[in-house]
Protein backbone atom coordinates (compact mmCIF):
# COMPACT_ATOMS: atom_id res chain seq x y z
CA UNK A 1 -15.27 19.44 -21.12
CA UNK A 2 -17.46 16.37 -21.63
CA UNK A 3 -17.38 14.34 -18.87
CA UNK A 4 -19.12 10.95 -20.68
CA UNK A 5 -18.46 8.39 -18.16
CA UNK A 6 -20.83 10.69 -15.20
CA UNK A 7 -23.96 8.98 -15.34
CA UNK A 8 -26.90 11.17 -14.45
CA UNK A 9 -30.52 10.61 -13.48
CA UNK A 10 -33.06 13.08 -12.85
CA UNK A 11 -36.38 12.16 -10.84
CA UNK A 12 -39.00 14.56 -9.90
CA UNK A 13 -42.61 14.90 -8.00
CA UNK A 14 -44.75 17.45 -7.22
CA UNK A 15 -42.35 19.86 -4.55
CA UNK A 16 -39.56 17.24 -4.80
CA UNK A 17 -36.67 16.46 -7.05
CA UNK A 18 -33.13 14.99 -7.10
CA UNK A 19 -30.46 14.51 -9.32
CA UNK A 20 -28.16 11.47 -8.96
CA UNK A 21 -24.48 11.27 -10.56
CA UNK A 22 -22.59 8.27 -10.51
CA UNK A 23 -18.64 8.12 -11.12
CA UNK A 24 -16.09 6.07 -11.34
CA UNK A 25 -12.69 7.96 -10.35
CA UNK A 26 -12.05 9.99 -7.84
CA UNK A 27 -11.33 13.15 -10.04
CA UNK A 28 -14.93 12.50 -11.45
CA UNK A 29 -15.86 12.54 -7.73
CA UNK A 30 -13.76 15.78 -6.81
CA UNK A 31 -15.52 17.44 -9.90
CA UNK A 32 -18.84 16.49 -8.81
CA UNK A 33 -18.59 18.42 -5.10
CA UNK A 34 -16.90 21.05 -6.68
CA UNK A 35 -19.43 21.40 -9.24
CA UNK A 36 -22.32 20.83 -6.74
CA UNK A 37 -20.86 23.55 -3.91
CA UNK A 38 -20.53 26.03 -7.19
CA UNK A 39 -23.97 25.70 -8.23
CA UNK A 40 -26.40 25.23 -4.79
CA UNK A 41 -26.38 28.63 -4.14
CA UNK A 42 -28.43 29.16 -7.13
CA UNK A 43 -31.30 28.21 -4.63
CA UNK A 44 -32.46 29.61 -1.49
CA UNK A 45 -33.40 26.09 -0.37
CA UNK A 46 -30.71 23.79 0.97
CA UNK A 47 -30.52 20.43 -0.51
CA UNK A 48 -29.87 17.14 1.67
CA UNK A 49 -26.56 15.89 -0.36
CA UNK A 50 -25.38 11.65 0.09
CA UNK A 51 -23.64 9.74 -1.85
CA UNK A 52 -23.31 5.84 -1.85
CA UNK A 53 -22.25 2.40 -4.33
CA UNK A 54 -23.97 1.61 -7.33
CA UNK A 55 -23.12 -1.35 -9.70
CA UNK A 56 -20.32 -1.78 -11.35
CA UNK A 57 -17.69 -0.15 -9.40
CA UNK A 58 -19.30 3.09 -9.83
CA UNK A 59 -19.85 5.26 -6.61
CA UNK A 60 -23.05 7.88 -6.79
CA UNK A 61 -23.66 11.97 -5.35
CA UNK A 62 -27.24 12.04 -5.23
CA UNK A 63 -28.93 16.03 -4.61
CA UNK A 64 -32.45 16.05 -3.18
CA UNK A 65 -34.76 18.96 -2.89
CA UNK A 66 -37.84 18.47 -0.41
CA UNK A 67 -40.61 21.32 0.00
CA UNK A 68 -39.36 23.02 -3.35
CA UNK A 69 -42.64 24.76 -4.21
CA UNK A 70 -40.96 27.18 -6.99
CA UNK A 71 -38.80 24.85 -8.36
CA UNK A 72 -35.49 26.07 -7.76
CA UNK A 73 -33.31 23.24 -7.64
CA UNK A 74 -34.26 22.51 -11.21
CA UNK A 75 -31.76 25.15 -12.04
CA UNK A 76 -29.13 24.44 -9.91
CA UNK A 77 -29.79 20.58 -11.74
CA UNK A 78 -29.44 22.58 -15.14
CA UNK A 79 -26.40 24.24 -14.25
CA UNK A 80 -24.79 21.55 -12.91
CA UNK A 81 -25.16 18.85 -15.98
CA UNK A 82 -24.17 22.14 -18.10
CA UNK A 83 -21.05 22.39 -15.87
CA UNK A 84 -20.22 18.55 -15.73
CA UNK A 85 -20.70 18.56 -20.23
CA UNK A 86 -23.46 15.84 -19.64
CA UNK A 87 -25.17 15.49 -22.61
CA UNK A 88 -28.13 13.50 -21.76
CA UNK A 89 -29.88 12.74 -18.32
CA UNK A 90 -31.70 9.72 -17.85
């Protein structure tokens, strides 16, 4: 189910990353912590988890991984755009 109007944006360093997904409604938001608590376990490091306004009206769930030296949270980041039907990150 593509979920156009979730606007994600995907920064990373050299043991850090985060993935940040704004929304608009709150069923975008519900979706989003569902999706997110579904897919974290795929790593064995915990990720600090905020959220906060952006422009527009939109609201944003932003996932940061600090001291990731394998690079796990890249595939909880994969599953979760795979889960949300985002079709391009930014």
């Amino acid at each position: 189910m593509p979920m156009c109007s979730i606007f994600a944006d995907h920064k990373s360093e050299e043991r850090y990353s985060k993935l940040s997904l704004a929304y608009t409604t709150d069923e975008e938001r519900q979706l989003i912590e569902e999706t997110i608590e579904a897919c974290t376990p795929l790593c064995s490091i915990q990720p600090t988890i905020y959220g906060g306004a952006v422009t527009g009206g939109k609201r944003m769930i932003t996932i940061e991984y600090h001291d990731d030296c394998d690079r796990e949270g890249g595939n909880v980041f994969e599953a979760i755009i795979k889960k949300l039907g985002i079709e391009e990150c930014h």
